[in-house]
Protein backbone atom coordinates (compact mmCIF):
# COMPACT_ATOMS: atom_id res chain seq x y z
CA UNK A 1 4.47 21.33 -35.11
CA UNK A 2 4.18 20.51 -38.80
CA UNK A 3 1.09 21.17 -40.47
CA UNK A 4 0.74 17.57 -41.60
CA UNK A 5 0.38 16.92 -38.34
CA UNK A 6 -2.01 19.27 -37.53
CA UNK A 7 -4.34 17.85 -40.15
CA UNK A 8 -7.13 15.05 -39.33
CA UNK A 9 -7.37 11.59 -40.32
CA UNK A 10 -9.35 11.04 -43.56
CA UNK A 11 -11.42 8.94 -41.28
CA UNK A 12 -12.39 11.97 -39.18
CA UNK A 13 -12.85 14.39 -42.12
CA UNK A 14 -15.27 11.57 -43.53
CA UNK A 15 -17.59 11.12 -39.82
CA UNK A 16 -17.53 15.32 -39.38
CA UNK A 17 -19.00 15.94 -43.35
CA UNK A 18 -21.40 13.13 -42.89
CA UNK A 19 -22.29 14.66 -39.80
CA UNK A 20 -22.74 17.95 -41.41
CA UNK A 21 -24.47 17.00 -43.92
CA UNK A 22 -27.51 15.05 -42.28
CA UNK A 23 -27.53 17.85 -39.74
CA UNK A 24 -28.33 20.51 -42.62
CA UNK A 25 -30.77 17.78 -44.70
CA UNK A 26 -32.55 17.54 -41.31
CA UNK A 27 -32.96 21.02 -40.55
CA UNK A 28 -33.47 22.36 -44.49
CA UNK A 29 -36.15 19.71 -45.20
CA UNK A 30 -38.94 20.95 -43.42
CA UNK A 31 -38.65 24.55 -45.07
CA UNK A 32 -37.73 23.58 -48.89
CA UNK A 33 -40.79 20.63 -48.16
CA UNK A 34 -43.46 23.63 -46.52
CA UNK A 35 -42.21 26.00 -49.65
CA UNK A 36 -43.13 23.29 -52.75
CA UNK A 37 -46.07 22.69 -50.48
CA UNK A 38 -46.97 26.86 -50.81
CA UNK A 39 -46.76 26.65 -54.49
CA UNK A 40 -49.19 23.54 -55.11
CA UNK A 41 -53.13 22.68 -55.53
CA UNK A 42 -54.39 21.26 -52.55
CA UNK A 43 -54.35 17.99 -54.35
CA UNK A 44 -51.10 18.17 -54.71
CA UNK A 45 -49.68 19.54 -51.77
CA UNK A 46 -51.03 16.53 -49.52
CA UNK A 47 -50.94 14.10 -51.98
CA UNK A 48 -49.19 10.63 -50.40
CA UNK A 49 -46.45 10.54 -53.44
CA UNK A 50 -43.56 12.94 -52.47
CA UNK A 51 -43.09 13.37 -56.59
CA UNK A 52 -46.44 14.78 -56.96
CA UNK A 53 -45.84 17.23 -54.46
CA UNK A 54 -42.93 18.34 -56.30
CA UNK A 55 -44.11 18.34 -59.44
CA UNK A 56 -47.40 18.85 -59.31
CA UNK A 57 -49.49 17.42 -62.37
CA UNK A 58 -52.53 18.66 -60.60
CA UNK A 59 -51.54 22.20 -60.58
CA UNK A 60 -50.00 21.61 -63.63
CA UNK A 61 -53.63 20.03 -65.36
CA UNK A 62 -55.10 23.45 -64.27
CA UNK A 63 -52.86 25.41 -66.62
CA UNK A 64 -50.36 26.76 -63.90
CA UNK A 65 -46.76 26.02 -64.04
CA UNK A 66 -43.23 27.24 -64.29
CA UNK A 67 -41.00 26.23 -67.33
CA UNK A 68 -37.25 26.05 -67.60
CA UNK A 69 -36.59 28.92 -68.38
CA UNK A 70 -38.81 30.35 -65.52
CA UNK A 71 -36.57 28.53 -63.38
CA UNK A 72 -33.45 29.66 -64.72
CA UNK A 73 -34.81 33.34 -64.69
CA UNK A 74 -35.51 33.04 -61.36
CA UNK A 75 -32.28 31.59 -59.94
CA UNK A 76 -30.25 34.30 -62.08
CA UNK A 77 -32.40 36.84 -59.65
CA UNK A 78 -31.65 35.43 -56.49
CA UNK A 79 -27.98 34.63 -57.81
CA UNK A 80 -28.04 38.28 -58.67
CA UNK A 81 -29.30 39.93 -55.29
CA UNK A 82 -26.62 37.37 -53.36
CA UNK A 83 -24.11 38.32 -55.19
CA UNK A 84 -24.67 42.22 -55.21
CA UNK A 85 -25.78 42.04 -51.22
CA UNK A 86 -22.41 40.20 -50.52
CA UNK A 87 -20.03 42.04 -53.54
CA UNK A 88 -21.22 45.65 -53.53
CA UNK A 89 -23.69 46.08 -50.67
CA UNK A 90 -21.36 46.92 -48.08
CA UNK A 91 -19.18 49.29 -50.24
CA UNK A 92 -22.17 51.53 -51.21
CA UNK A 93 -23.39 52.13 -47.75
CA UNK A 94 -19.84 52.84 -46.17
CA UNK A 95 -19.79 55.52 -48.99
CA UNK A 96 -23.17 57.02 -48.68
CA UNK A 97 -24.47 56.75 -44.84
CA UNK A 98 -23.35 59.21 -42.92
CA UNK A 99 -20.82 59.15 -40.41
CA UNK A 100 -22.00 57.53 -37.03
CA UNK A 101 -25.47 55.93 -38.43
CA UNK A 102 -24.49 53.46 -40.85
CA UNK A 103 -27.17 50.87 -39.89
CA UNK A 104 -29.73 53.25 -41.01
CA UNK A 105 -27.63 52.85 -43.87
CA UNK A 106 -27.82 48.85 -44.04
CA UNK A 107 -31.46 49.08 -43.51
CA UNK A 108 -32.59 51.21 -46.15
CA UNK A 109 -29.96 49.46 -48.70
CA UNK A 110 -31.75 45.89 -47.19
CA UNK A 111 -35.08 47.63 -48.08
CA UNK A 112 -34.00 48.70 -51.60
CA UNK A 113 -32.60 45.57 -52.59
CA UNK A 114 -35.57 43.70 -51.49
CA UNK A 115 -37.71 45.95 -52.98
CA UNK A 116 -35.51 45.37 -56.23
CA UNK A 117 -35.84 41.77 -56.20
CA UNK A 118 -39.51 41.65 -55.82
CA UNK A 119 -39.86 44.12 -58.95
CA UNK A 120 -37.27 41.51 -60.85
CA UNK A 121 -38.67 37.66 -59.74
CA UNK A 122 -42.47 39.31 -60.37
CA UNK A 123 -42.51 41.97 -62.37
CA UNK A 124 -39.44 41.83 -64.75
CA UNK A 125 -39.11 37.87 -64.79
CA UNK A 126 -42.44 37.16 -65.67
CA UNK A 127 -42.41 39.38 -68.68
CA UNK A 128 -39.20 38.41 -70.04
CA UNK A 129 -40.64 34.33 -70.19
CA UNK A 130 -43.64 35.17 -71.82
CA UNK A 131 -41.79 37.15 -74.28
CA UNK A 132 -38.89 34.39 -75.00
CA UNK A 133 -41.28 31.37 -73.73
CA UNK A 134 -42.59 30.79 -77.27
CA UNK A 135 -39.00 31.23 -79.43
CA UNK A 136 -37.68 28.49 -77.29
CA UNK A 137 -39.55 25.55 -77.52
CA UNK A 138 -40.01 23.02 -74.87
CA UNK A 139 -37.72 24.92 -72.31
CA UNK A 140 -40.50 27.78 -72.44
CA UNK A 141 -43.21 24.98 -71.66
CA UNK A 142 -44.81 24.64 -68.13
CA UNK A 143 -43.34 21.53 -66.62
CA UNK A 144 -43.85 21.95 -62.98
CA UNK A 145 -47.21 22.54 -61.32
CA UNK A 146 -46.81 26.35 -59.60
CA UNK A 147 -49.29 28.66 -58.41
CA UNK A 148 -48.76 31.79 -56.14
CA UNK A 149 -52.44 31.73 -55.43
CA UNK A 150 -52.08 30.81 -51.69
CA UNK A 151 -50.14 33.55 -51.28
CA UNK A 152 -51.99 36.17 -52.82
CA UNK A 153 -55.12 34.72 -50.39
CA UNK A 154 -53.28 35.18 -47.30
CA UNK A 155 -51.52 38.59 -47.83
CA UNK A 156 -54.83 40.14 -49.64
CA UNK A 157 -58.07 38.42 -48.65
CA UNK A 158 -57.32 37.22 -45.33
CA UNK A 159 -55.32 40.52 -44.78
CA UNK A 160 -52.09 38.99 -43.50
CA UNK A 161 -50.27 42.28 -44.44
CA UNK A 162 -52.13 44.03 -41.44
CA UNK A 163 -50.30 40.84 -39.34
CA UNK A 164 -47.03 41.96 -40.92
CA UNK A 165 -46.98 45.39 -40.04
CA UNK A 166 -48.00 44.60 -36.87
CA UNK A 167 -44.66 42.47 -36.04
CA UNK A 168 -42.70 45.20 -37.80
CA UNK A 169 -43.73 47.68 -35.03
CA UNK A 170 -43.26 45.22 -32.28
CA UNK A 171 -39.83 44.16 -33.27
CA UNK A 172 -38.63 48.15 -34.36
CA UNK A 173 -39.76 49.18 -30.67
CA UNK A 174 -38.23 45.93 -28.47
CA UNK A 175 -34.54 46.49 -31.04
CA UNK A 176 -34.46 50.65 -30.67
CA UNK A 177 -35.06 50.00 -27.23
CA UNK A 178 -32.96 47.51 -26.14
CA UNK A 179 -30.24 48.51 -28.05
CA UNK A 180 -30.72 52.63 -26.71
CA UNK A 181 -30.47 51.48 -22.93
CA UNK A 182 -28.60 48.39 -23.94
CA UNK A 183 -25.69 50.68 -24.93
CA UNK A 184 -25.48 53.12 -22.33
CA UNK A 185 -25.89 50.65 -19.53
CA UNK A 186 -23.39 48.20 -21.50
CA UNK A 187 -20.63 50.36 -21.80
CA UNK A 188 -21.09 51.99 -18.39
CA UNK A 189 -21.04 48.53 -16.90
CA UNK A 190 -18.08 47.98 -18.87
CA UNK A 191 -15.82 50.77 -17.51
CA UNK A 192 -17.23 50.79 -13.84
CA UNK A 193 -14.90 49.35 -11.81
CA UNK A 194 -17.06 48.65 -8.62
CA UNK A 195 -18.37 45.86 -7.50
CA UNK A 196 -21.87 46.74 -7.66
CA UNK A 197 -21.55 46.73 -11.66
CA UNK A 198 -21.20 42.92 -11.00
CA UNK A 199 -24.35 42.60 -8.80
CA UNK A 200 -26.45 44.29 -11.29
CA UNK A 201 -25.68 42.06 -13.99
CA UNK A 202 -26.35 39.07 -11.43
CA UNK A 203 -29.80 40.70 -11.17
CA UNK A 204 -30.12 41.08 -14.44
CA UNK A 205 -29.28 37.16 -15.13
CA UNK A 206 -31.70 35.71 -12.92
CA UNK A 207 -34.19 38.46 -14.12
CA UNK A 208 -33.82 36.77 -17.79
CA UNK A 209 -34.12 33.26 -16.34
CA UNK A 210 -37.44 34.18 -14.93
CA UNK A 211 -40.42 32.09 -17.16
CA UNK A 212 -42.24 34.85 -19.35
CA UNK A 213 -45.22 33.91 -18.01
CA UNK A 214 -44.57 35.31 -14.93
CA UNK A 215 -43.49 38.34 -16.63
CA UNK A 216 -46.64 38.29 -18.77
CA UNK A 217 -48.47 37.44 -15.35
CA UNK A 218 -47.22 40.52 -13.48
CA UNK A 219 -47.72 42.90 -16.31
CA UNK A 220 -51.20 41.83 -16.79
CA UNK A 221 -53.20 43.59 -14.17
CA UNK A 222 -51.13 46.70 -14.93
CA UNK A 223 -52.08 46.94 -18.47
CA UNK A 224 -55.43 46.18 -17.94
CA UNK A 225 -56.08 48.80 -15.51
CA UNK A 226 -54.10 51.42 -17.36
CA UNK A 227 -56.79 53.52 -18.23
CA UNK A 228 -57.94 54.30 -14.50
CA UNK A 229 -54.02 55.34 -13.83
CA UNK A 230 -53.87 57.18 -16.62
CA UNK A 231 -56.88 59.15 -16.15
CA UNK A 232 -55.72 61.87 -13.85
CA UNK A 233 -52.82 62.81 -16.54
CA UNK A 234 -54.75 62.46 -19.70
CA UNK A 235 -58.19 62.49 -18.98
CA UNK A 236 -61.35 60.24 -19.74
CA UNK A 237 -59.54 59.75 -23.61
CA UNK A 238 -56.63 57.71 -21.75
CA UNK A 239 -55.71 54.64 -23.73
CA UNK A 240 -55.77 50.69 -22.34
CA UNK A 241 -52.63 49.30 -23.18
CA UNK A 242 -53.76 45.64 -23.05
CA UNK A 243 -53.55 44.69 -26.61
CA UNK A 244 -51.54 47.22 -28.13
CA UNK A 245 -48.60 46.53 -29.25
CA UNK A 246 -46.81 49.23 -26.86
CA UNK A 247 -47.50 46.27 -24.02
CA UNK A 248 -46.09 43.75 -25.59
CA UNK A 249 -42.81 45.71 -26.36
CA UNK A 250 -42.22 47.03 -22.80
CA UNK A 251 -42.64 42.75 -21.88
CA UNK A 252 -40.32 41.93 -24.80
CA UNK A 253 -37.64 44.52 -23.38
CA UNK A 254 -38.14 43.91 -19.92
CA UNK A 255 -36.97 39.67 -21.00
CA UNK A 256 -34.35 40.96 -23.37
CA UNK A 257 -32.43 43.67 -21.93
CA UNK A 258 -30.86 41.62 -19.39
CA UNK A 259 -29.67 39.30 -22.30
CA UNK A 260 -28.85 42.55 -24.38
CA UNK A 261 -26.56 44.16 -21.49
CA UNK A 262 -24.34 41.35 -20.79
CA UNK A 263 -23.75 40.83 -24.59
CA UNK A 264 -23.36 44.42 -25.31
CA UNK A 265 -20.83 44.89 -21.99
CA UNK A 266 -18.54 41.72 -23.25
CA UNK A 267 -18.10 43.88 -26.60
CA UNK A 268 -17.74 47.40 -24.89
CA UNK A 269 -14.97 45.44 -22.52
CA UNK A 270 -13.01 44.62 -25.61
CA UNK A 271 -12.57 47.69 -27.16
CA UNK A 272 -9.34 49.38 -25.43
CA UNK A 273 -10.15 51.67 -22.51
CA UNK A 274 -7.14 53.52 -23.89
CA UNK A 275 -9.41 55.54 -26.83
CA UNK A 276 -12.16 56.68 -24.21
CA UNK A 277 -8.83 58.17 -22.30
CA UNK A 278 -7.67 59.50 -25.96
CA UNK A 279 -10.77 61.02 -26.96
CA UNK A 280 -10.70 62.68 -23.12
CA UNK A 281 -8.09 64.48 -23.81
CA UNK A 282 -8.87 65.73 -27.27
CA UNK A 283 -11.46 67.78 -25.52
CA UNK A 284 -14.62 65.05 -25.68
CA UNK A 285 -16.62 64.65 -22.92
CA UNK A 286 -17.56 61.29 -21.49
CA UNK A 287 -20.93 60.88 -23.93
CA UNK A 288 -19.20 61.97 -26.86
CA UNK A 289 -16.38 60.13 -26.49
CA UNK A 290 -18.84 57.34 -26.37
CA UNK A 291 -20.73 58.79 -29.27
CA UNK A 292 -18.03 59.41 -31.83
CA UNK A 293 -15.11 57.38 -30.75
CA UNK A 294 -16.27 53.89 -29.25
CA UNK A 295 -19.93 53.21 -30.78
CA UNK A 296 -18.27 53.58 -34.16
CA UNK A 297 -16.04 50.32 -33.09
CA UNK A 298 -19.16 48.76 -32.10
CA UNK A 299 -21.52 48.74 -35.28
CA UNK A 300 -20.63 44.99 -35.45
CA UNK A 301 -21.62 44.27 -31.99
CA UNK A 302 -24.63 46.34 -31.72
CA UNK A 303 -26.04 44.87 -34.84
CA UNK A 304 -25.28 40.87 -33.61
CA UNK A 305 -26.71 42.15 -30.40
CA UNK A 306 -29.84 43.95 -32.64
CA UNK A 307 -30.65 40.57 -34.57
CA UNK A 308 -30.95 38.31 -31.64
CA UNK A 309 -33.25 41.40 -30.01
CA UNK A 310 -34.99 40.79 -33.23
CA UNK A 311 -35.83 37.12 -33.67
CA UNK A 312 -37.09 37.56 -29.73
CA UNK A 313 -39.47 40.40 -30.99
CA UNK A 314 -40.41 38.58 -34.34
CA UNK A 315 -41.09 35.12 -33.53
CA UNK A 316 -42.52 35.83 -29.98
CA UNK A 317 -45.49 33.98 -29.37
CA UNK A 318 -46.54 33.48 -26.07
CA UNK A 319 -46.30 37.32 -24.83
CA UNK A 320 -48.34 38.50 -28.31
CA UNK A 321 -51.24 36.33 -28.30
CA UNK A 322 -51.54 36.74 -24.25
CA UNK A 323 -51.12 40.06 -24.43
CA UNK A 324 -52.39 41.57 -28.38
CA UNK A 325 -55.94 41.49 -29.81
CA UNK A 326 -56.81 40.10 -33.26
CA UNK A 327 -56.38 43.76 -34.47
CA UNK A 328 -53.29 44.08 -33.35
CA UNK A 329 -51.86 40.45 -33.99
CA UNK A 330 -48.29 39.91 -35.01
CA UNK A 331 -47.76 37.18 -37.42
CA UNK A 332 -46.58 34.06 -35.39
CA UNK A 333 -49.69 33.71 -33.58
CA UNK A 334 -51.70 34.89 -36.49
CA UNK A 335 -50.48 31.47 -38.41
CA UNK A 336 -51.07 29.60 -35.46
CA UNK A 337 -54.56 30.67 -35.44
CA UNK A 338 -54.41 29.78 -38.86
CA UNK A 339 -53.67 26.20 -38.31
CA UNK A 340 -55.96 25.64 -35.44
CA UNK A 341 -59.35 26.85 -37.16
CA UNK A 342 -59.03 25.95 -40.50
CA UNK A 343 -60.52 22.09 -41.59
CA UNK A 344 -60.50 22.46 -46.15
CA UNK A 345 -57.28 21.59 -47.64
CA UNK A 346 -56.99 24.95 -49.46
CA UNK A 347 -57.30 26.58 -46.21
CA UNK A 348 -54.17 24.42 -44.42
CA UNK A 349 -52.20 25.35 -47.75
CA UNK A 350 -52.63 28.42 -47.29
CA UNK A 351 -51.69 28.92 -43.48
CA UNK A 352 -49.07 26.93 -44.70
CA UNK A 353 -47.91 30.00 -47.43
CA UNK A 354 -48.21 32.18 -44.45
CA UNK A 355 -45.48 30.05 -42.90
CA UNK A 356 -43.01 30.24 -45.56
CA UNK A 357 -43.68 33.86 -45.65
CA UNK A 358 -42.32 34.83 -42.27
CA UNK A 359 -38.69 32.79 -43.25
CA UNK A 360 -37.98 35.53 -46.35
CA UNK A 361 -37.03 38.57 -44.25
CA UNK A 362 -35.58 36.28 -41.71
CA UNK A 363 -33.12 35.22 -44.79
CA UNK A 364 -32.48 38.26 -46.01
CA UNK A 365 -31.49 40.27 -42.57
CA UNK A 366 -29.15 37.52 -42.14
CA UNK A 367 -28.03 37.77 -45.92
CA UNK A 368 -27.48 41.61 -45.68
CA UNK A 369 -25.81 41.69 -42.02
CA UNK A 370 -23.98 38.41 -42.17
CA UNK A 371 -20.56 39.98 -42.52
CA UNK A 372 -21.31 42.16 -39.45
CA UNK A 373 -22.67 39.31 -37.12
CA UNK A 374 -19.84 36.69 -37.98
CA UNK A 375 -17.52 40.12 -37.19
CA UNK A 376 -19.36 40.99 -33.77
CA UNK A 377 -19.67 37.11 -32.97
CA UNK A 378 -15.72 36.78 -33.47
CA UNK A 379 -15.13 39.99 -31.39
CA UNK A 380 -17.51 38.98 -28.27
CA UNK A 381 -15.71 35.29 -28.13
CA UNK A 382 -12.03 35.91 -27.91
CA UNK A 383 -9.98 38.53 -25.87
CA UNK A 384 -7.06 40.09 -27.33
């Protein structure tokens, strides 16, 4: 068959990019409207005319503002960080991790370059406009309304950086966890030949399908009651585990792992059983053959499998604010609690900056890994 034939009508290429189109305005507009929003005066930000939000006179009356050249220094950062996370990334931390652990690699390369581009967009970028700002004229004059003042509230006064670390515990323990047993059980699933291998993941199915209230439900009088079992091992100093983040990541792992097995066993049964029999007869025994021979096929499987443990463990909401106290809060249902009890307009825009701050790592874990996931996506859908 020719490959003019293969090719769709020009009336079919028209309907799927129009498609395409109002399917990413619909779903982009609510985070690029909730991020001008972050950056305004309350006046602004809920002002009825959708130019005043975006430009902001209000903010801009009040002396703060961005220029052009602001602008254009700060889309040569992010231009900048793109390019090197998607150019040069990937090449540096195949040539520096060590063999075998090359996502600790990837994370502390995704923790230097965002740690570079928060030095460069406020440190470095600011200084270089108001050095230039007054040799250039009217592109170094403020001409949008911009404040990072919400922001500063929420991460300092209202100590949303407490929140923060918070989820970053809660999602490290639910991904090292459900990837560690996700693993072992995955590729042991994937090389048993029984029939009970297929009855456990059955199990595990309608285990996932449960509601996670009823998870949250049954863990409940456990956790509360922790300290009485705990008592005979560790004495009158044994901890409660209701509202510590420890509870909430054994409820996270018990939903996810299910989900995490089955993905994790469709990759494991597309690697060749052929190099586990290699590696057996080079001398390795079953572990390390699994160790040094098949996990290093993996890496783009386990970290797909790793990000969607991730977004369960970040954006969680119902199991961490049933099951954490307001010192231990993660930052979903912090902002929720945000929006519920605050009635000023200065307070909604800031919950609102709160919002927009959860999105940035989301964006840049998918803008550091993306080569990996669209890899380990492509290996768990088709079968050689």
């Amino acid at each position: 068959m020719s490959a003019k034939t293969m090719q769709q009508p020009a009336g079919l290429k028209l309907a799927s990019a129009s498609f395409l189109a109002f399917w990413c305005l619909v779903a982009a507009f609510p985070i690029f409207w909730i991020l001008v929003m972050s950056f305004k005066a309350p006046v602004d930000a809920f002002n009825d005319n959708a130019l005043s939000v975006v430009f902001g006179p209000n903010t801009l009356a009040a002396g703060k503002g961005i220029s052009l050249l602001d602008i254009a220094l700060f889309a040569g950062v992010v231009w900048l960080t793109a390019r090197f996370v998607i150019k040069r990334l990937g090449g540096l931390v195949e040539a520096y991790s060590p063999r075998g652990v090359q996502v600790v690699g990837w994370l502390v390369g995704g923790a230097a370059v965002a740690l570079g581009a928060l030095v460069l967009l406020f440190g470095v970028a600011p200084w270089l406009s108001s050095v230039l700002g007054p040799w250039l004229g009217p592109l170094g004059q403020n001409i949008i309304g911009f404040t990072t003042e919400h922001y500063v509230t929420v991460w300092v006064d209202r100590g949303f950086s407490q929140n923060f670390q918070n989820s970053l515990l809660v999602t490290a323990g639910v991904v090292t966890v459900s990837l560690t047993v996700g693993t072992l059980a995955g590729y042991g699933l994937a090389r048993s030949g029984s029939n009970l291998a297929f009855w456990i993941l059955i199990v595990a199915l309608v285990f996932r399908a449960l509601p996670h209230s009823v998870l949250v439900a049954g863990y409940l009088p456990v956790f509360i009651s922790s300290a009485e079992w705990l008592a005979p091992i560790l004495g009158e100093n044994a901890p409660t585990l209701y509202g510590k983040p420890w509870a909430v990541i054994a409820v996270l792992v018990a939903i996810n792992q299910p989900f995490t097995i089955w993905m994790l066993r469709s990759f494991f049964q597309n690697i060749p059983a052929e190099l586990d029999e290699a590696a057996r007869v080079d001398g390795c025994s079953h572990f390390e053959a699994f160790r040094r021979v098949i996990m290093p096929v993996m890496w783009p499987g386990v970290i797909t499998t790793g990000l969607f443990s991730f977004l369960l463990g970040y954006n969680d909401f119902l199991v961490t604010s049933l099951l954490l106290d307001a010192q231990n809060q993660t930052m979903v249902p912090a902002i929720a609690g945000m929006f519920n009890m605050e009635t000023t307009t200065t307070d909604q825009v800031v919950a609102v900056a709160a919002a927009v701050s959860i999105t940035a790592p989301l964006f840049l874990l998918v803008m550091i890994f993306q080569r990996q996931i669209v890899s380990g996506l492509t290996a768990g859908a088709v079968k050689g």
